[in-house]
Protein backbone atom coordinates (compact mmCIF):
# COMPACT_ATOMS: atom_id res chain seq x y z
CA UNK A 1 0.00 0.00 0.00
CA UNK A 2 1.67 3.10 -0.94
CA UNK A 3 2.39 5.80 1.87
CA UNK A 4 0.95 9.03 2.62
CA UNK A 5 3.68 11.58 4.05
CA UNK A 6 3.21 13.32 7.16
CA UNK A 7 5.37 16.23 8.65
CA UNK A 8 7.97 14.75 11.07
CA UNK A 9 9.34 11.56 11.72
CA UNK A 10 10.92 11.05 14.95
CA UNK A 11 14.58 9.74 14.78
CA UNK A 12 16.73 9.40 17.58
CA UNK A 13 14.89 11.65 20.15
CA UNK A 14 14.55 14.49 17.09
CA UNK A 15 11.72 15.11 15.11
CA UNK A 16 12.85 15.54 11.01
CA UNK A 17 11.20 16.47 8.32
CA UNK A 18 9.48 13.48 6.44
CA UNK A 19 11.97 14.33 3.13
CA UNK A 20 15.06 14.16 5.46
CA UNK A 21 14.88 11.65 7.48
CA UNK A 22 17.46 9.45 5.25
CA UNK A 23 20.21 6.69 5.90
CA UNK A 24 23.57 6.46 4.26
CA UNK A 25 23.24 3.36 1.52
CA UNK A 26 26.09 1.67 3.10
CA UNK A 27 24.09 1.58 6.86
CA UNK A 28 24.46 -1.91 8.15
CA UNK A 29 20.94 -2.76 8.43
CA UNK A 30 20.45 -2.15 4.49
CA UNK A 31 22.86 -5.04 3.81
CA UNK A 32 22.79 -7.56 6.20
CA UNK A 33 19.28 -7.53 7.46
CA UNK A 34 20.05 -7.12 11.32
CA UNK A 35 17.42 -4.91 13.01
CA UNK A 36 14.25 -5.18 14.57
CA UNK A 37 10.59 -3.72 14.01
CA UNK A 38 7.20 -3.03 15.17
CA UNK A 39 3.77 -2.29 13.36
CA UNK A 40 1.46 -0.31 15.57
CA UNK A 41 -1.94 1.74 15.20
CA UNK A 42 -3.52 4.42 16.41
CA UNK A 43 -7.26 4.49 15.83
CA UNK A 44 -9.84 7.90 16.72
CA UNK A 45 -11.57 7.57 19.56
CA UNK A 46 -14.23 9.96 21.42
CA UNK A 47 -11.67 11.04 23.64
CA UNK A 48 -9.16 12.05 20.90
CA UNK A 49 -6.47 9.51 19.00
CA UNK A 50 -4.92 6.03 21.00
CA UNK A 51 -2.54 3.72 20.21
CA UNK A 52 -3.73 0.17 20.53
CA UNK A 53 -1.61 -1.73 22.99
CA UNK A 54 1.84 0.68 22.52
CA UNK A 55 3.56 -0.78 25.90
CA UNK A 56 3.13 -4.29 24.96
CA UNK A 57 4.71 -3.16 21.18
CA UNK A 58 7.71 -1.70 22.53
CA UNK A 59 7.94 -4.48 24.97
CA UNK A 60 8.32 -6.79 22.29
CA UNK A 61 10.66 -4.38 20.24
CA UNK A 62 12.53 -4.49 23.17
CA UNK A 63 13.04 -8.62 23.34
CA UNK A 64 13.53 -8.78 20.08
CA UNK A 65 16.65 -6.30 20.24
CA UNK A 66 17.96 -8.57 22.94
CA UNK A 67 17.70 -11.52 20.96
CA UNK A 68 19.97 -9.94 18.13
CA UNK A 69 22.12 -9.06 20.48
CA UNK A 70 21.66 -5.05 19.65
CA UNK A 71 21.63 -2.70 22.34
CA UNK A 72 18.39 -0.86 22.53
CA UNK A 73 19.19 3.24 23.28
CA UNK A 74 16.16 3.52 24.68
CA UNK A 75 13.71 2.65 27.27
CA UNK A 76 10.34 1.10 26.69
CA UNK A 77 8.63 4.38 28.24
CA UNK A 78 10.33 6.66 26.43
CA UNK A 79 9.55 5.08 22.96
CA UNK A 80 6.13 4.80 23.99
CA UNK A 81 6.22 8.79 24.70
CA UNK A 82 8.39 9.15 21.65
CA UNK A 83 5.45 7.59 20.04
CA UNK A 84 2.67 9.47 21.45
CA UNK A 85 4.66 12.86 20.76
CA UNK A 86 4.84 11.83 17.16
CA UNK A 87 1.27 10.71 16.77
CA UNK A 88 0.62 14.74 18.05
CA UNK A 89 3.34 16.66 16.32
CA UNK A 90 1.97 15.14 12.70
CA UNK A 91 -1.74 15.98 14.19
CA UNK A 92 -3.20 12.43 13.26
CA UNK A 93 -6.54 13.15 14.94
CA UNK A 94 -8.22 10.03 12.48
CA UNK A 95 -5.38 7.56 13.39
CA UNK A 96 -3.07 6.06 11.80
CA UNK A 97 -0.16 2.98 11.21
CA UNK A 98 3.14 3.33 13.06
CA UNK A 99 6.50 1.74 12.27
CA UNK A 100 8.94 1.82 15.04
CA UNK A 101 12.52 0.61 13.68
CA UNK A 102 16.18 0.19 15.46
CA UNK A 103 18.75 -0.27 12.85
CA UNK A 104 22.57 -0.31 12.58
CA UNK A 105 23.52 2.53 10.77
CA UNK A 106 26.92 4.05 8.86
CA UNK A 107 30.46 3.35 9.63
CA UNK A 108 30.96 -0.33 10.07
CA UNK A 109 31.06 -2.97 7.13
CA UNK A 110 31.02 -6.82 7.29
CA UNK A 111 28.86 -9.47 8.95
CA UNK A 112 29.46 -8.64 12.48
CA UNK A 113 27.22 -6.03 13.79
CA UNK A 114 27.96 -5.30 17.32
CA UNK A 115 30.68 -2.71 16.61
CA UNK A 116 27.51 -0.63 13.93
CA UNK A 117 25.52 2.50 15.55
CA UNK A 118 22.44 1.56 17.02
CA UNK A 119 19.29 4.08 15.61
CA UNK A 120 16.15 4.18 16.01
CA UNK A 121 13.10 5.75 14.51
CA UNK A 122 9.64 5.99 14.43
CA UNK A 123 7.05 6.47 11.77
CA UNK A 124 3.80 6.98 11.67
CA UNK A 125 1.03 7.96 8.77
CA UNK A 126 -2.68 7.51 7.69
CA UNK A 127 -3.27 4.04 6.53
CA UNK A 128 -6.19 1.92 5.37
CA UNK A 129 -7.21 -1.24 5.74
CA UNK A 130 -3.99 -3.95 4.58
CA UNK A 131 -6.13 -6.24 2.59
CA UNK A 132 -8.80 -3.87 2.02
CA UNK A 133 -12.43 -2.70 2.61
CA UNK A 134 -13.78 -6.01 0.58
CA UNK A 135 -11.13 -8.11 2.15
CA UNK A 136 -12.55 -6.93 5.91
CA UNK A 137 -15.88 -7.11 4.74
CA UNK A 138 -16.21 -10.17 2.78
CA UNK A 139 -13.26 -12.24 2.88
CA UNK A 140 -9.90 -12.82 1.53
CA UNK A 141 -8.61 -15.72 -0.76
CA UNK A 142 -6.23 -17.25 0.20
CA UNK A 143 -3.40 -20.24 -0.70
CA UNK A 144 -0.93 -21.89 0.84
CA UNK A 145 2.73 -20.89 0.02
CA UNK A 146 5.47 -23.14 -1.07
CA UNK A 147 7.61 -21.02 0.72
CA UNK A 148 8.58 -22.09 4.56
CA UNK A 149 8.28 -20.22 7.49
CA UNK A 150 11.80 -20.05 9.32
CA UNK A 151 12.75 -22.92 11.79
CA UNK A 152 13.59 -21.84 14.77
CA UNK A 153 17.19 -22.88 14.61
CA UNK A 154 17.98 -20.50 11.28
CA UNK A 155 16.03 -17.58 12.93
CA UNK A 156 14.98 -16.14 15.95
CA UNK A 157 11.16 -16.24 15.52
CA UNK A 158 10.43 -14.78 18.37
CA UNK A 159 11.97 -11.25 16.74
CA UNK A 160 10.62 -9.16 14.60
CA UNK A 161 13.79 -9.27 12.53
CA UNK A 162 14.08 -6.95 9.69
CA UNK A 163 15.78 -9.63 7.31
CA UNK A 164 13.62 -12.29 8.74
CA UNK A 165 10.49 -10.61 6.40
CA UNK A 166 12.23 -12.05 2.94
CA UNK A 167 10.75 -14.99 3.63
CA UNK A 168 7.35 -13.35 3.87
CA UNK A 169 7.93 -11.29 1.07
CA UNK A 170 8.29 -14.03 -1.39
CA UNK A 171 5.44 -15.98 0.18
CA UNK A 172 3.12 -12.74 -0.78
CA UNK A 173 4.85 -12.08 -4.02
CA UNK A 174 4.22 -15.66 -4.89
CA UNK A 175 0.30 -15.35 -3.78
CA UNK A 176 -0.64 -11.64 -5.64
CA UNK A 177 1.15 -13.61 -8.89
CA UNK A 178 -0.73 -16.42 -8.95
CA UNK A 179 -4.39 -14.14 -8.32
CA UNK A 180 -4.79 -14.51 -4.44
CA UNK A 181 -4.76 -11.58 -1.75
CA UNK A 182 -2.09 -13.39 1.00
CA UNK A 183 -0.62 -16.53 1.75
CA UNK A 184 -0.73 -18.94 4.36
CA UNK A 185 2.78 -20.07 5.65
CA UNK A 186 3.61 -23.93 6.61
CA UNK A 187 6.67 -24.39 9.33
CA UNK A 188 9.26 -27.07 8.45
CA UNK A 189 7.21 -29.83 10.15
CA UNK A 190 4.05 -29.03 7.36
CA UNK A 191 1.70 -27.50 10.57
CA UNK A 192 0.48 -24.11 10.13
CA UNK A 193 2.27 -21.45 10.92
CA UNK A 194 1.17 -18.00 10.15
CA UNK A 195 0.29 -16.11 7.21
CA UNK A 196 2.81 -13.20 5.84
CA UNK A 197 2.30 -11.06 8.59
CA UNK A 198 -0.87 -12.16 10.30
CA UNK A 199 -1.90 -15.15 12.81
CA UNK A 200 -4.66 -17.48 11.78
CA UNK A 201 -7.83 -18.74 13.97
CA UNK A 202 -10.32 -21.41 12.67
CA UNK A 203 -13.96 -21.87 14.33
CA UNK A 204 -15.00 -25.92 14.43
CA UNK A 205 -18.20 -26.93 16.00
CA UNK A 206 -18.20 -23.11 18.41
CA UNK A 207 -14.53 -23.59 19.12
CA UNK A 208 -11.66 -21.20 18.20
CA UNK A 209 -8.43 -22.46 17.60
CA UNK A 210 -5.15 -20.74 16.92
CA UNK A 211 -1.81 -22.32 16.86
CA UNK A 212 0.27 -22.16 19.73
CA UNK A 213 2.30 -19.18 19.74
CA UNK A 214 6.06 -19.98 18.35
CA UNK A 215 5.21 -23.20 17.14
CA UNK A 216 6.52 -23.84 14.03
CA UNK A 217 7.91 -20.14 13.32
CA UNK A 218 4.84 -18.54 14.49
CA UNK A 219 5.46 -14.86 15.80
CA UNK A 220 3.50 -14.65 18.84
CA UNK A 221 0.83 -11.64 18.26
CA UNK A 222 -0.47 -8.86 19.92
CA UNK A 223 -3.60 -8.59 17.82
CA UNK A 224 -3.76 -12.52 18.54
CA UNK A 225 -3.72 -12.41 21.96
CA UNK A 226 -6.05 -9.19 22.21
CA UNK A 227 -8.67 -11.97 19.90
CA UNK A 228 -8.17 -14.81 22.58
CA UNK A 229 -9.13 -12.14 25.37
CA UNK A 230 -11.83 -10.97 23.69
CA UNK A 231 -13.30 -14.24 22.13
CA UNK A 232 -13.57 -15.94 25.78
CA UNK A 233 -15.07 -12.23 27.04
CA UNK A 234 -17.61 -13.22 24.52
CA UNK A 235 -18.37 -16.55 26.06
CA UNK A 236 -16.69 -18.46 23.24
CA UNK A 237 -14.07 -21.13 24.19
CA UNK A 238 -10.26 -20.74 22.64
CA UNK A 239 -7.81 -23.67 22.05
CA UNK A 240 -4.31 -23.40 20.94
CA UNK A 241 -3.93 -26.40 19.18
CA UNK A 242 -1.84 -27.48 16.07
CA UNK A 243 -3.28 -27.16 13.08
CA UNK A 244 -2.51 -28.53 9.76
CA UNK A 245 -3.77 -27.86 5.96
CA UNK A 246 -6.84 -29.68 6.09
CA UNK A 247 -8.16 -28.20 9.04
CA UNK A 248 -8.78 -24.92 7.26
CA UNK A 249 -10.01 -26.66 4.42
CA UNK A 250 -12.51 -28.00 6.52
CA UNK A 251 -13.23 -25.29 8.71
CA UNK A 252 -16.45 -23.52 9.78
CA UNK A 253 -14.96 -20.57 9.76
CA UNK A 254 -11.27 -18.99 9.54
CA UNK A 255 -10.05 -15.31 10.07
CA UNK A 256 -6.47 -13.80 9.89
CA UNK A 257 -5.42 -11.19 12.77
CA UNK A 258 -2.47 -8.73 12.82
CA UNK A 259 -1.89 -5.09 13.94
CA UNK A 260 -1.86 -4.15 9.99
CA UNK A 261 -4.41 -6.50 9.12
CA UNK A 262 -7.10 -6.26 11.86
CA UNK A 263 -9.72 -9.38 11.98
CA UNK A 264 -10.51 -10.33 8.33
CA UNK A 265 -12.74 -13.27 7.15
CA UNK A 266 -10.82 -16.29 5.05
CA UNK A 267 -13.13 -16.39 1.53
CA UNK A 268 -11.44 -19.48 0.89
CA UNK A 269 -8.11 -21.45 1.01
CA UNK A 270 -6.42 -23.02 -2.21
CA UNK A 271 -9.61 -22.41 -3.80
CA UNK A 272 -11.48 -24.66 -1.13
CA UNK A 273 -14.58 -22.14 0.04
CA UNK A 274 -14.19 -22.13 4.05
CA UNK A 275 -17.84 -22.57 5.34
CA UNK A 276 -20.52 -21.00 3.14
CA UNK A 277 -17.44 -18.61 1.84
CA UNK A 278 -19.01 -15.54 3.84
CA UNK A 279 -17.79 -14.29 7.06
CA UNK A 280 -19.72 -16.47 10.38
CA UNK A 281 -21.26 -15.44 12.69
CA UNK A 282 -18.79 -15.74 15.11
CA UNK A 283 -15.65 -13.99 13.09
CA UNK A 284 -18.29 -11.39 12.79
CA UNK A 285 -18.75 -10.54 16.35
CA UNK A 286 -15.12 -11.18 17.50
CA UNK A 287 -13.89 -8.27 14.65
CA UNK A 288 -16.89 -5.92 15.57
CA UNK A 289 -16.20 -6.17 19.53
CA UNK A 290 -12.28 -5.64 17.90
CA UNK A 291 -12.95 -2.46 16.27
CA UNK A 292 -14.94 -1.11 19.19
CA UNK A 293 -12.49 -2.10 21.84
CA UNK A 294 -9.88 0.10 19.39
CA UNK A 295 -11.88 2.96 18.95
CA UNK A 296 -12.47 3.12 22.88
CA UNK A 297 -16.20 2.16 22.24
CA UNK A 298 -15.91 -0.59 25.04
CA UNK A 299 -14.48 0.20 28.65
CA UNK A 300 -13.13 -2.86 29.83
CA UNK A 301 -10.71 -2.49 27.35
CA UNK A 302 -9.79 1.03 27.89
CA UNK A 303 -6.27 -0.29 29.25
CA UNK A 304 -5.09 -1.62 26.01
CA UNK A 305 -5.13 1.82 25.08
CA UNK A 306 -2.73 4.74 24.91
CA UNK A 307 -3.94 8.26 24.49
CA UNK A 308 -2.20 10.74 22.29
């Protein structure tokens, strides 16, 4: 999805302007891959704009900087006020996506990284839905890749690693080539991993299940954990279990969740409809209590968010 500018983008406790905040080609991070990131929103509310869950994003930027090894600058509270600030300075009253990044910059060359400047930035600008209005609405088609998710022992999968994401970009490559909207990712056992970017649930006779988090290469997400919360808040039972092609085949229901993605409906999955092929009944209360826990329609989730 292209990118809308906004005025400043905070880098290294300074705001720039959008059009300068630049990196020298020969920064670390550009050729090796070693860095970490995090995808965040910020959604209108009644009481003015909130980040959804901020603390428990730059928690996890946090770990995943100690699992490279990369000395974070900063604190977890001061990237979430770094955040808030930057949310206010660019005057994103409607919301809007966020990209927090800590990369090694100019002035060291070769594989090791320990000795490359540690910087950090954060981004934010208006941003629709990932996979669409129809997508969140309807349903997304889906296949499964024939591209691997990491093993565990060739990545860290509990980071969100910048060079990690080839792997999902050539996953989603493959899936927009061959006419579907996002791509479901196996680990190297054949179980179900993830999708690109985005956990999966299935519902089976009432019942939601979700992979365990980290098994087989699965990042363990925000937005999936918020879902879990919420579904049993809703009086529906939640089982991580282990799930393998056939089960979404043969699924009642399926949805995707992710910070960039929200809660959208599976269509279908390598052209096998999942249910009656429109979004249940159940995907389509979990993603409406969703959206009005994130637009502070819902108090007892008012402490998943962070006002701006």
């Amino acid at each position: 999805m292209p990118i809308t500018p906004t005025k400043k983008i905070w880098m290294d406790g300074e705001f720039v302007d959008w059009e300068n905040a630049t990196t020298h080609v020969l920064s670390h991070t550009l050729h090796y891959g070693m860095g970490a990131f995090e995808g965040v929103r910020a959604y209108k509310t009644p009481a003015g704009p909130a980040i959804f869950r901020l603390r428990e994003h730059m928690e996890r930027l946090a770990r995943s900087c100690k699992v490279l090894m990369i000395d974070l600058p900063y604190s977890v509270d001061e990237l979430c006020a770094a955040a808030l600030e930057t949310v206010r300075v660019n005057e994103l009253t409607d919301g809007c996506y966020m990209r927090p990044l800590v990369y090694l910059g100019y002035g060291e060359m070769g594989i090791y990284h320990r000795n490359s400047k540690v910087q950090t930035v954060i981004a934010a600008w208006p941003w629709g839905a990932y996979l669409g209005d129809h997508g969140l609405e309807n349903g997304v088609r889906m296949m499964i890749s024939s591209w691997t998710r990491h093993s565990a022992t060739s990545m860290p999968t509990a980071s969100k690693t910048v060079g990690g994401y080839v792997n999902s970009s050539l996953a989603k490559d493959e899936a927009l080539r061959a006419g579907y909207d996002e791509a479901i990712m196996l680990g190297q056992d054949g179980r179900i991993s993830e999708c690109t970017g985005e956990n999966l649930f299935i519902v089976r006779d009432g019942l939601l299940i979700t992979p365990p988090p980290s098994e087989a290469g699965a990042l363990r997400g925000i937005t999936q954990a918020s879902i879990v919360t919420i579904a049993r808040d809703l009086g529906y039972d939640v089982s991580f279990e282990v799930l393998r092609r056939d089960d979404l085949y043969l699924a009642d229901e399926a949805f995707l969740t992710g910070t960039a993605a929200e809660v959208v409906p599976l269509h279908s999955v390598d052209d096998r409809v999942v249910g009656s092929g429109t979004p249940g009944p159940i995907t389509k209360h979990v993603q409406s209590t969703y959206f009005a826990a994130v637009r502070g329609e819902l108090p007892q989730y008012e402490s998943w968010l962070s006002r701006a």
